[in-house]
Protein backbone atom coordinates (compact mmCIF):
# COMPACT_ATOMS: atom_id res chain seq x y z
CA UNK A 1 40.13 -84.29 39.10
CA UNK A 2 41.11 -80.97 40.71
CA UNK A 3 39.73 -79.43 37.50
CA UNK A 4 36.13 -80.81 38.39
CA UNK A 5 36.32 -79.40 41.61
CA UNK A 6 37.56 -76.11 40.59
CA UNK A 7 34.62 -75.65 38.25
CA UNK A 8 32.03 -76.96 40.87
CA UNK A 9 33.36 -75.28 43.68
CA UNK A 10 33.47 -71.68 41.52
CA UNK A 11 29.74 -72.42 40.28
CA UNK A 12 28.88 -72.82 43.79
CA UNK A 13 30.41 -69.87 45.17
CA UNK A 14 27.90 -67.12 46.67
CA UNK A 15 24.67 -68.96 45.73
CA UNK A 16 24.84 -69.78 49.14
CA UNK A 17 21.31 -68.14 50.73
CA UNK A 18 20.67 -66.18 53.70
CA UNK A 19 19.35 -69.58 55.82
CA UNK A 20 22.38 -71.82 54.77
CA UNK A 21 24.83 -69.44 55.73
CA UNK A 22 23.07 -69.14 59.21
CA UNK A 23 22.39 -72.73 59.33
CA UNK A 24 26.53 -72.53 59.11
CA UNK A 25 27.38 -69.72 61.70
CA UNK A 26 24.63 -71.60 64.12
CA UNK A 27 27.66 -74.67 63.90
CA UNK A 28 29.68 -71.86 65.94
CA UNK A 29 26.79 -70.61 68.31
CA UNK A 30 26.14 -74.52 68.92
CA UNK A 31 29.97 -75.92 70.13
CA UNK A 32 31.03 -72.82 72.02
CA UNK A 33 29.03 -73.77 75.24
CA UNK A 34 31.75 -76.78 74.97
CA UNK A 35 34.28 -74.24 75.34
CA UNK A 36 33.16 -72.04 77.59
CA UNK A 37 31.86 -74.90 80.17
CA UNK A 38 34.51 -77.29 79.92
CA UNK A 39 37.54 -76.56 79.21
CA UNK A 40 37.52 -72.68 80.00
CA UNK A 41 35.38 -72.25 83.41
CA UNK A 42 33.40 -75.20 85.18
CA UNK A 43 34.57 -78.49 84.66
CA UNK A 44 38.23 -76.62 84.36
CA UNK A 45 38.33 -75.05 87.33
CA UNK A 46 36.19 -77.73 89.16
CA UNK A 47 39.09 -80.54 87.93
CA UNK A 48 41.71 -78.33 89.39
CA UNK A 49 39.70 -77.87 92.54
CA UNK A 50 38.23 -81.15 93.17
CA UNK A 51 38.78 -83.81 90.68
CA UNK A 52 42.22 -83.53 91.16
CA UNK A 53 42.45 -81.37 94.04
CA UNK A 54 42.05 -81.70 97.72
CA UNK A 55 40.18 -85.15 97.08
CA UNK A 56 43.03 -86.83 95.46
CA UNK A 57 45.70 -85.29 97.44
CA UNK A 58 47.22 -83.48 94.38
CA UNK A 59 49.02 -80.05 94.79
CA UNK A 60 47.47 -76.97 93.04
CA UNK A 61 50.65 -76.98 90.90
CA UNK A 62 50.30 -80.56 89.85
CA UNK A 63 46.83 -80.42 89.12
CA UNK A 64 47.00 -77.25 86.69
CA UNK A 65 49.85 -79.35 85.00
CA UNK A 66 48.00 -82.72 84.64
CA UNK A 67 44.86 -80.65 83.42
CA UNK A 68 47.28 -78.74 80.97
CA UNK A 69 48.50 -82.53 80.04
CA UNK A 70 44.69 -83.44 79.30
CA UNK A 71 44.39 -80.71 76.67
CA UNK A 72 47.69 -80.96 75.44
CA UNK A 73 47.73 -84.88 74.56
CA UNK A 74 44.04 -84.45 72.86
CA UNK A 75 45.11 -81.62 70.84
CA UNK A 76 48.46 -83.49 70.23
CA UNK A 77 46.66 -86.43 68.33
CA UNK A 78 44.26 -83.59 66.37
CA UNK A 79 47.44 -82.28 65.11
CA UNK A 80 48.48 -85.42 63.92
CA UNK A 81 45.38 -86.49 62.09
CA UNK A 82 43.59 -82.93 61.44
CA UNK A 83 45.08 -82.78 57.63
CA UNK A 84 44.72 -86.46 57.34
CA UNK A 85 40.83 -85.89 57.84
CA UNK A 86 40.70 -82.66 55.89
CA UNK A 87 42.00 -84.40 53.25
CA UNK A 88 39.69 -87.20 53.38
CA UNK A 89 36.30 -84.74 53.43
CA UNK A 90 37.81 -83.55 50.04
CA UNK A 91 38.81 -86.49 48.64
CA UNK A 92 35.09 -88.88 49.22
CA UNK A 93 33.66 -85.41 49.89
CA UNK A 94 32.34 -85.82 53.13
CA UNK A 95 32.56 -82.55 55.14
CA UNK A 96 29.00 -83.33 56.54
CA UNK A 97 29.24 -86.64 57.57
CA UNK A 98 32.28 -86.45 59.61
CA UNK A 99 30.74 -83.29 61.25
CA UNK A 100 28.44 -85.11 62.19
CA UNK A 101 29.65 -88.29 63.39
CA UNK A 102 32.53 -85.46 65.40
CA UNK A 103 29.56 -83.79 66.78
CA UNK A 104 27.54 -86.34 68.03
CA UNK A 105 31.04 -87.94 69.20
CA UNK A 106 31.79 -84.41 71.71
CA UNK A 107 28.60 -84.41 72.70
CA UNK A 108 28.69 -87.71 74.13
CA UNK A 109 31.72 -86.95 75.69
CA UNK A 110 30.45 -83.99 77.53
CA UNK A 111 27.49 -86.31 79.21
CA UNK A 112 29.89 -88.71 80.34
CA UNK A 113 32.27 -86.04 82.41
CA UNK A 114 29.13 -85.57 84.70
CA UNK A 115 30.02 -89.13 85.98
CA UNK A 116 33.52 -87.46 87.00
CA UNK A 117 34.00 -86.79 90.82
CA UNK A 118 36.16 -85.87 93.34
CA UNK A 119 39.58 -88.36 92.76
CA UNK A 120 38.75 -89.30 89.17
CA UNK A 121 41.27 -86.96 87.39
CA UNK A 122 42.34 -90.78 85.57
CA UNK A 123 38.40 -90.78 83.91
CA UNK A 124 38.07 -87.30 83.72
CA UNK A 125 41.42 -87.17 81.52
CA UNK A 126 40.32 -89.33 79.57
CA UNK A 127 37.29 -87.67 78.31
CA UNK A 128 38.49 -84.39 78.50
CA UNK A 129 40.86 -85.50 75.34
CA UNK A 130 38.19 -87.70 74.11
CA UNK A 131 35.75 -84.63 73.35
CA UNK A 132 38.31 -82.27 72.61
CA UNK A 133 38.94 -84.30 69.80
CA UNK A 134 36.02 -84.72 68.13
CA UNK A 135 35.52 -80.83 69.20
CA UNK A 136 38.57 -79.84 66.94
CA UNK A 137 37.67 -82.20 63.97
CA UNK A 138 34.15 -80.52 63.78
CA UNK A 139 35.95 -77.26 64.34
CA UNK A 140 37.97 -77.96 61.32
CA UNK A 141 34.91 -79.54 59.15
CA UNK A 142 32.60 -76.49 59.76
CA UNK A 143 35.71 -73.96 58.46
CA UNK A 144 36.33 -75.85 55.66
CA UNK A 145 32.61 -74.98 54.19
CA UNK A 146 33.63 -71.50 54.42
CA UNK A 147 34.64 -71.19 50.95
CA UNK A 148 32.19 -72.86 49.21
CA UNK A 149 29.59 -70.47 50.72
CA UNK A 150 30.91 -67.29 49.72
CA UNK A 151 33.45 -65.35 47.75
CA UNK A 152 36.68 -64.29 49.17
CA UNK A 153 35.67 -60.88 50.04
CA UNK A 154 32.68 -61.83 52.01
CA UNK A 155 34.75 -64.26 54.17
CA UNK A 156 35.89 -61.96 56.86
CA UNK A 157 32.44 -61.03 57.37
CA UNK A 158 30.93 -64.22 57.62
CA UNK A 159 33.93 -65.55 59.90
CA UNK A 160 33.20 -62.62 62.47
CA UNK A 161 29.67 -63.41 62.44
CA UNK A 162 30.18 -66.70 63.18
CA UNK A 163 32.35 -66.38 65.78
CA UNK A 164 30.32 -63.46 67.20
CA UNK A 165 26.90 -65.82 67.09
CA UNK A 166 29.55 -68.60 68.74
CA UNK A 167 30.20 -65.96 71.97
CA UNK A 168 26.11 -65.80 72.00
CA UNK A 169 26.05 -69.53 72.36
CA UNK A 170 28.72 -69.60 74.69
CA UNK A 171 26.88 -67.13 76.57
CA UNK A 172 23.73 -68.49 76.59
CA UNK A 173 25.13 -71.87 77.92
CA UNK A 174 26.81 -69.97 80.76
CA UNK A 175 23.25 -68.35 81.56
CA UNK A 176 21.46 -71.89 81.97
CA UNK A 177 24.25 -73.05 83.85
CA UNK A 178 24.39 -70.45 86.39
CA UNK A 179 20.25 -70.62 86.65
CA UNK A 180 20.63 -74.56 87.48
CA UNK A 181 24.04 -73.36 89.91
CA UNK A 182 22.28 -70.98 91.54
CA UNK A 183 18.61 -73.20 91.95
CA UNK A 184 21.16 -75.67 93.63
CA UNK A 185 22.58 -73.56 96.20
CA UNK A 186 18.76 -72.72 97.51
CA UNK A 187 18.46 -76.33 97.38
CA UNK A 188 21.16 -76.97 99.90
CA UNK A 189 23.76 -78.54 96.79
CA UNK A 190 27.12 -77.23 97.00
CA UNK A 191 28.42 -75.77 93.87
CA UNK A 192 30.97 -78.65 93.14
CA UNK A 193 27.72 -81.29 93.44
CA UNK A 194 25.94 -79.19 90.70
CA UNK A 195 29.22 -79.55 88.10
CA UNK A 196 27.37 -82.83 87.11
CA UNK A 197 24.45 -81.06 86.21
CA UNK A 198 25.63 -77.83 84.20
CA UNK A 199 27.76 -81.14 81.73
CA UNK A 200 24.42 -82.27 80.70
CA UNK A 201 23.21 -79.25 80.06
CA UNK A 202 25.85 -77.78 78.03
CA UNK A 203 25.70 -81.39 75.91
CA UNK A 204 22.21 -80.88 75.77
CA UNK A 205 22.80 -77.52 74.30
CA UNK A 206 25.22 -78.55 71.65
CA UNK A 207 22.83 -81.07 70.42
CA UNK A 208 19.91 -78.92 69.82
CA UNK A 209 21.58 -75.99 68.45
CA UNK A 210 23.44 -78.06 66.06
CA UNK A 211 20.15 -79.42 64.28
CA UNK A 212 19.88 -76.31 61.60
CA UNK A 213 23.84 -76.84 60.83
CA UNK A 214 22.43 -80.14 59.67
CA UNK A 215 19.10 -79.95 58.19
CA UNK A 216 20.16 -77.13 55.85
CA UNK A 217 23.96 -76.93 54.89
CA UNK A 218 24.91 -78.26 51.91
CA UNK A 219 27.74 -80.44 50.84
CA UNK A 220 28.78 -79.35 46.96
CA UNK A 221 31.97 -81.07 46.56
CA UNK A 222 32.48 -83.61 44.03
CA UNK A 223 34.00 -86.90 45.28
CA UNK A 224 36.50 -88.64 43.75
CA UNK A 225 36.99 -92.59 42.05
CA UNK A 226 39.43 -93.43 44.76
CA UNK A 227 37.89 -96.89 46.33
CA UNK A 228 37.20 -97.11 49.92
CA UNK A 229 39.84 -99.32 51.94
CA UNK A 230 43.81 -98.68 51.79
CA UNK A 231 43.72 -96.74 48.37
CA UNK A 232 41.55 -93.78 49.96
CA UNK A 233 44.06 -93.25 52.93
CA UNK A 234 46.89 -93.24 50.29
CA UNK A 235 45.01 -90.81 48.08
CA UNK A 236 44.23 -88.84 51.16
CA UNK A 237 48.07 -88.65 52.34
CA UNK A 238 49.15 -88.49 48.28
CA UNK A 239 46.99 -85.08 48.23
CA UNK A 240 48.63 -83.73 51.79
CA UNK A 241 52.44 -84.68 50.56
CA UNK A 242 51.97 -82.67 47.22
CA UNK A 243 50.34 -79.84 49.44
CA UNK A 244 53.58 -79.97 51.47
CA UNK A 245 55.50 -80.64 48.46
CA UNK A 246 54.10 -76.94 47.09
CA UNK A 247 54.39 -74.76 50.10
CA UNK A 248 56.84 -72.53 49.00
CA UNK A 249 54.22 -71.66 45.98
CA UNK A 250 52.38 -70.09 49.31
CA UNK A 251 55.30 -68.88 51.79
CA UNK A 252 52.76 -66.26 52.99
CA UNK A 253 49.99 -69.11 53.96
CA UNK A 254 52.99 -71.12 55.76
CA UNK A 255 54.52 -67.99 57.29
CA UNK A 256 50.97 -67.15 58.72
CA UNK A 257 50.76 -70.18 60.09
CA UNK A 258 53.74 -70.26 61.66
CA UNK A 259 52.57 -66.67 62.97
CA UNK A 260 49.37 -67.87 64.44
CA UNK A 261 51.05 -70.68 65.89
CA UNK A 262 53.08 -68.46 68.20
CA UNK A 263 49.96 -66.08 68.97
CA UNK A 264 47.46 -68.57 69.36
CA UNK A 265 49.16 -70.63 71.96
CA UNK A 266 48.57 -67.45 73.38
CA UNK A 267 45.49 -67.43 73.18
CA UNK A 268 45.07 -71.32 74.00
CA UNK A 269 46.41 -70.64 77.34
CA UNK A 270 44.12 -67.93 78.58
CA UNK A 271 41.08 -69.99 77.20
CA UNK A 272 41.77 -73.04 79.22
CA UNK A 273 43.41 -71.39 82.11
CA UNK A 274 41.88 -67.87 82.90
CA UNK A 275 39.68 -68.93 84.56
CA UNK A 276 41.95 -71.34 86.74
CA UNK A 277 43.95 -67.54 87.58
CA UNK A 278 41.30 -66.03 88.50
CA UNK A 279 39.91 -68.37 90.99
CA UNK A 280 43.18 -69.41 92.71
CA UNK A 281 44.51 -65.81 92.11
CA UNK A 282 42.13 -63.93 92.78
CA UNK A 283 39.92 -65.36 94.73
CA UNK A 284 36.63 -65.89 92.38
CA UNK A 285 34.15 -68.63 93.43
CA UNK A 286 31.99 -70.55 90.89
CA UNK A 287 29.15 -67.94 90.27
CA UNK A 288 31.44 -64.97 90.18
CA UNK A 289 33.56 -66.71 87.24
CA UNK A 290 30.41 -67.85 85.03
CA UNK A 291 29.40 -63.94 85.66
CA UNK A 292 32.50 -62.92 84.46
CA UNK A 293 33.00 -64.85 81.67
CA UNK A 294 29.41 -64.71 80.75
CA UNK A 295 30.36 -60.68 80.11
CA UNK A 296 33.44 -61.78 78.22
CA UNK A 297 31.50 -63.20 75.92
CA UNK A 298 29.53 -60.54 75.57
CA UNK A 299 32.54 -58.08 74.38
CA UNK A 300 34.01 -60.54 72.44
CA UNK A 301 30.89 -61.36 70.36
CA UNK A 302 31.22 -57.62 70.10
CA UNK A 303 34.69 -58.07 68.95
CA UNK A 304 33.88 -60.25 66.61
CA UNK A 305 31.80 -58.38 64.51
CA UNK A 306 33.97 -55.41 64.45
CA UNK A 307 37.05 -57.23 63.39
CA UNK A 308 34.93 -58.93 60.10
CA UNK A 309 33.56 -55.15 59.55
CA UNK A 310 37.26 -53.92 59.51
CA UNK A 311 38.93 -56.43 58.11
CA UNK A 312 37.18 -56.03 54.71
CA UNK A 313 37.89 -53.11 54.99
CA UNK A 314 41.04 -52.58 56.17
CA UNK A 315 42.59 -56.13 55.36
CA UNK A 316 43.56 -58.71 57.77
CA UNK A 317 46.63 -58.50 58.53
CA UNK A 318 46.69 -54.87 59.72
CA UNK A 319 43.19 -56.15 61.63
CA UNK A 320 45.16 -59.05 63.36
CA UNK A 321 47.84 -56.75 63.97
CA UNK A 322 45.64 -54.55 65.74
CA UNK A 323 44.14 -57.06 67.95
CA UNK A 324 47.48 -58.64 68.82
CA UNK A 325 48.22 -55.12 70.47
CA UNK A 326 44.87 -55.48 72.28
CA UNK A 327 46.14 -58.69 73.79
CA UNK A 328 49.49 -57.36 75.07
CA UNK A 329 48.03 -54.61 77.14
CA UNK A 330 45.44 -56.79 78.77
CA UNK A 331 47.85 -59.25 79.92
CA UNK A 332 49.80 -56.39 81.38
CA UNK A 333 47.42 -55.31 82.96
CA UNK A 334 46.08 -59.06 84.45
CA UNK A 335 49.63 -59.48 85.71
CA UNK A 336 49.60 -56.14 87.78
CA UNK A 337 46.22 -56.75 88.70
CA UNK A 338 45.38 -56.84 92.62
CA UNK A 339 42.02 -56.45 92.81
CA UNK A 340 39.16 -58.47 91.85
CA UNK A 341 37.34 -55.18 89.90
CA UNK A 342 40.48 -55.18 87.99
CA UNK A 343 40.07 -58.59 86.67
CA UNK A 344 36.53 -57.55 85.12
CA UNK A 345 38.04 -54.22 83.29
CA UNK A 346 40.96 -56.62 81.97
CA UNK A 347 38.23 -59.35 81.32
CA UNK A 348 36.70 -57.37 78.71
CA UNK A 349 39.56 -56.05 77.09
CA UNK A 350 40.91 -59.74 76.84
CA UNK A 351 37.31 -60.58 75.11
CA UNK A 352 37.56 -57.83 73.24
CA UNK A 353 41.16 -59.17 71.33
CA UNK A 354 39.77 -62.82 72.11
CA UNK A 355 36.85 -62.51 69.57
CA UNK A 356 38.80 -60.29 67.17
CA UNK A 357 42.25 -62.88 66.48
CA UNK A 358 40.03 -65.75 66.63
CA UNK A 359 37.76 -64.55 63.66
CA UNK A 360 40.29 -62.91 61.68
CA UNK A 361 43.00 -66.01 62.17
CA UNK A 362 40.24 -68.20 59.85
CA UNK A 363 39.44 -65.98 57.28
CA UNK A 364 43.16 -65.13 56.60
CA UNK A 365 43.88 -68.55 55.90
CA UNK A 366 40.68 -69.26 53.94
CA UNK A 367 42.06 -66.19 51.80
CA UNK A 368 45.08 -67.66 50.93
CA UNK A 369 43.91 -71.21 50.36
CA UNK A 370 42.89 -72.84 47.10
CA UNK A 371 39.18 -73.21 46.66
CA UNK A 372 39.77 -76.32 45.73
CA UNK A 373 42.06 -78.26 48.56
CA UNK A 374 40.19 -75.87 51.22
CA UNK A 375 39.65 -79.05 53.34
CA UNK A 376 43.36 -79.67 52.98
CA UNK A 377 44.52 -76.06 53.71
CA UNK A 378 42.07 -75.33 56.50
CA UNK A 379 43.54 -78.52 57.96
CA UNK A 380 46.35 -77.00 58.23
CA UNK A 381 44.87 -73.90 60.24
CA UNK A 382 43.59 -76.73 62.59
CA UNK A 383 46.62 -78.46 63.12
CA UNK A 384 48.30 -75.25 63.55
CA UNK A 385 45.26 -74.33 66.53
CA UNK A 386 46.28 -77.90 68.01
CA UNK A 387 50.02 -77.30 68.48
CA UNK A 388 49.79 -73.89 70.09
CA UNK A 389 46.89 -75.86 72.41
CA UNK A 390 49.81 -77.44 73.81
CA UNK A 391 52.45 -75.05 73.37
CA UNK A 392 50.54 -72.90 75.04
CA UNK A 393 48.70 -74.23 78.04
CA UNK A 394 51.50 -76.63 78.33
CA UNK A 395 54.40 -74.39 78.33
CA UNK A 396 51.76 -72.52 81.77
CA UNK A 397 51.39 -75.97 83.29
CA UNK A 398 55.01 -76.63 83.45
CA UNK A 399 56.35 -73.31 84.86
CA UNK A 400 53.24 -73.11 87.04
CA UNK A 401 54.30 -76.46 88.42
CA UNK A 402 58.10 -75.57 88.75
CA UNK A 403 57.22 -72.29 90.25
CA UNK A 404 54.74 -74.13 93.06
CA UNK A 405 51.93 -72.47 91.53
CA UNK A 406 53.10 -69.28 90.79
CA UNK A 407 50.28 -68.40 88.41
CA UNK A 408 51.81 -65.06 87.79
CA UNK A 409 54.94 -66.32 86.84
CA UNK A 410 52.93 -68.58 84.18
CA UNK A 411 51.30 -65.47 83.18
CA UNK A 412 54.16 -64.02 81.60
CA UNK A 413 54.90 -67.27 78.72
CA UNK A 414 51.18 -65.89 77.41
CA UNK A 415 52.84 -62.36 77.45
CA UNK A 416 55.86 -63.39 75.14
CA UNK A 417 53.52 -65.60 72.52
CA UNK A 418 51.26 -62.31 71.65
CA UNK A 419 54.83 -60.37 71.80
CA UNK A 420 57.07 -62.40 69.22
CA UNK A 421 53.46 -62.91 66.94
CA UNK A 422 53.39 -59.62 66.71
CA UNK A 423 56.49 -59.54 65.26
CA UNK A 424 56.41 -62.29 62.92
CA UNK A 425 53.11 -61.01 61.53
CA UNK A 426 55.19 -58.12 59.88
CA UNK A 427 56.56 -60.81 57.76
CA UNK A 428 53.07 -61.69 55.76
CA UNK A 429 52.05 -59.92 52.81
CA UNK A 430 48.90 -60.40 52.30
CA UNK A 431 48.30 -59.21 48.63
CA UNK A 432 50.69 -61.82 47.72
CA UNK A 433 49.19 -64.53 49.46
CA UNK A 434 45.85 -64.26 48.06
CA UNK A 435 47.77 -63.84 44.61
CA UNK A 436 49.09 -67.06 45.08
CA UNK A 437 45.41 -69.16 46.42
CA UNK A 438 43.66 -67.66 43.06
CA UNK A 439 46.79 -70.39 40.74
CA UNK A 440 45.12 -73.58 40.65
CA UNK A 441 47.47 -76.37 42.17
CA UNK A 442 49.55 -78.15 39.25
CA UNK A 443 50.68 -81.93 38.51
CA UNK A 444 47.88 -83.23 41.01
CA UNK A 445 48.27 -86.30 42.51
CA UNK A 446 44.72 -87.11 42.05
């Protein structure tokens, strides 16, 4: 069977045109507002703050844990299932539809945490992890399209400038929510009674710019025979065993991953809890930190694009390595920091690295996956991004608790994850691993 898609999958290879491969990056521009407005400023902060804060008579340490919990447990069950539904897209061929029914599922889920107020931390758990897993799912989906669109030296580039047109979204969400913030201040409405408001708007957002995604991408895998029911779970977990069963044919796939896994919990952390440091740090209210993050999206759309630019160029790795060195001076430099200007020179160096690893981290392991079980392998590459969601933000929570809130304490866990994946990333050849994703799997289960 693996032959059929082979031979599809190569035919199909860079005939993608120019409105298709937009119609894909838009997928990026259209679920970042999720990002940015949940779990990284507003609703973040505003659960901290309100939800669970003074309201509910939680501490400031328990609250960052219990919202650290949130993310963790959602991301925990992605992990789980991520490879199991990458698995099943290939297998019934299905990328689209479960992007869809994942999209429309987060979207849903955003609306519904505008009902959250001050004292429902219990609700607004619940559909935190509720749309953080149907984010991740279509977070997987989308990347496994990747590459069917193009050929492997064009994937860095596309990859950057879909994350880059993902900051612009993120941006652009940002922008409408601080509008409809700052119209409700004039109106007399605090800026904890306008949280309701920006949730609809960012769902809003999501759903609109996620239309071309739809109407134009195209699904070009083949499915398979296997019967709906039992038999297409057991085909779908067959395929993942004998991927398992053949990872030392790709020890520089698995060692990235294990890589990434260190540095992206990392990065996990300071995307769902920056902005909780800066506000109970130092000292930013609601406007300031949509500002601020509003121009870290800015730099790291810029990052973006450079890092697809130089990775074809230079090659990933060195890229990644690059950008990991990026990351350990800016966290320096937010631990020392005193002063609130200092937070907004670190803020764009952070965006800076933030757009770069995030955009080289997918093509990497879309370069040294099989054309073939790319649903499979970039499963993988999610379930990888859903551990170090907990490692990461976790492993703050906890010593942020322990430490009564010491968030500069936390600050320092982030510090070692960029430290020891710099390290490991010496390990990863990446000649060799691309070598190994061009040898068609053997003795498929399928």
């Amino acid at each position: 069977m693996h032959e059929q898609f082979a031979d599809q999958d190569n035919h199909a290879i860079g005939r993608a045109g120019r409105r298709e491969l937009i119609a894909w990056a838009f997928y990026d521009f259209a679920n970042s507002g999720y990002v940015t407005v949940v779990q990284t400023t507003i609703f973040s902060t505003y659960f901290v703050a309100v939800v669970a804060g003074g309201a509910a008579g939680v501490s400031p340490g328990l609250a960052t844990l219990l919202w650290s919990l949130s993310v963790g447990f959602a991301n925990f069950i992605v992990m789980l299932s991520a490879p199991l539904v990458g698995a099943l897209a290939d297998v019934k061929a299905c990328k689209k539809r479960l992007l869809l029914l994942s999209s429309i599922g987060c979207i849903l889920m955003t609306a519904l945490l505008a009902l959250v107020g001050p004292g429902d931390y219990p609700l607004g758990m619940v559909l935190v992890m509720l749309s953080s897993v149907m984010f991740a799912y279509g977070e997987n989906l989308v990347a496994a399209f990747l590459p069917e669109l193009v050929p492997e030296e064009k994937m860095g580039r596309l990859s950057g400038y879909g994350w880059g047109l993902g900051y612009v979204g993120g941006l652009l969400t940002l922008l409408f929510c601080l509008g409809y913030i700052t119209l409700a201040k004039h109106q007399g409405i605090s800026e904890a009674e306008a949280v309701p408001g920006t949730l609809l708007i960012t769902a809003f957002i999501f759903a609109l710019a996620a239309m071309p995604t739809f109407l134009w991408l195209q699904e070009r895998a083949v499915p398979s025979s296997v019967p709906l029911g039992w038999a297409l779970f057991g085909a779908s977990f067959g395929r993942l065993r004998h991927t398992l069963a053949e990872a030392r044919r790709f020890r520089d796939l698995n060692w990235f991953l294990i890589t990434m896994a260190v540095y992206q919990s990392g990065v996990s952390a300071v995307i769902v809890l920056a902005a909780i440091y800066a506000q109970q740090v130092m000292g930013f209210d609601t406007q300031a930190l949509i500002v601020l993050v509003m121009v870290i999206n800015v730099t790291a759309a810029v990052g973006a694009l450079l890092c697809g630019q130089l990775q074809d160029r230079i090659g990933s790795a060195p890229t990644l390595a690059i950008t990991l060195v990026i990351w350990i001076g800016a966290l320096i430099g937010a631990y020392f920091a005193e002063a609130r200007e200092d937070m907004w020179i670190v803020g764009n160096v952070i965006g800076i690295a933030m757009g770069s690893s995030q955009a080289v981290g997918r093509a990497l392991v879309s370069k040294f996956s099989p054309v073939d079980r790319a649903g499979e392998f970039l499963g993988l590459w999610g379930l990888v991004n859903r551990l170090s969601v907990i490692v990461g933000p976790l492993s703050y929570g906890l010593i942020n608790y322990w430490s009564g809130g010491n968030h500069r304490l936390s600050l320092l866990s982030t510090l070692a994850f960029f430290v020891l994946g710099l390290l490991l990333l010496f390990k990863v050849d990446e000649e060799r691993g691309r070598a190994a994703a061009n040898h068609p799997l053997t003795n498929d289960v399928c």
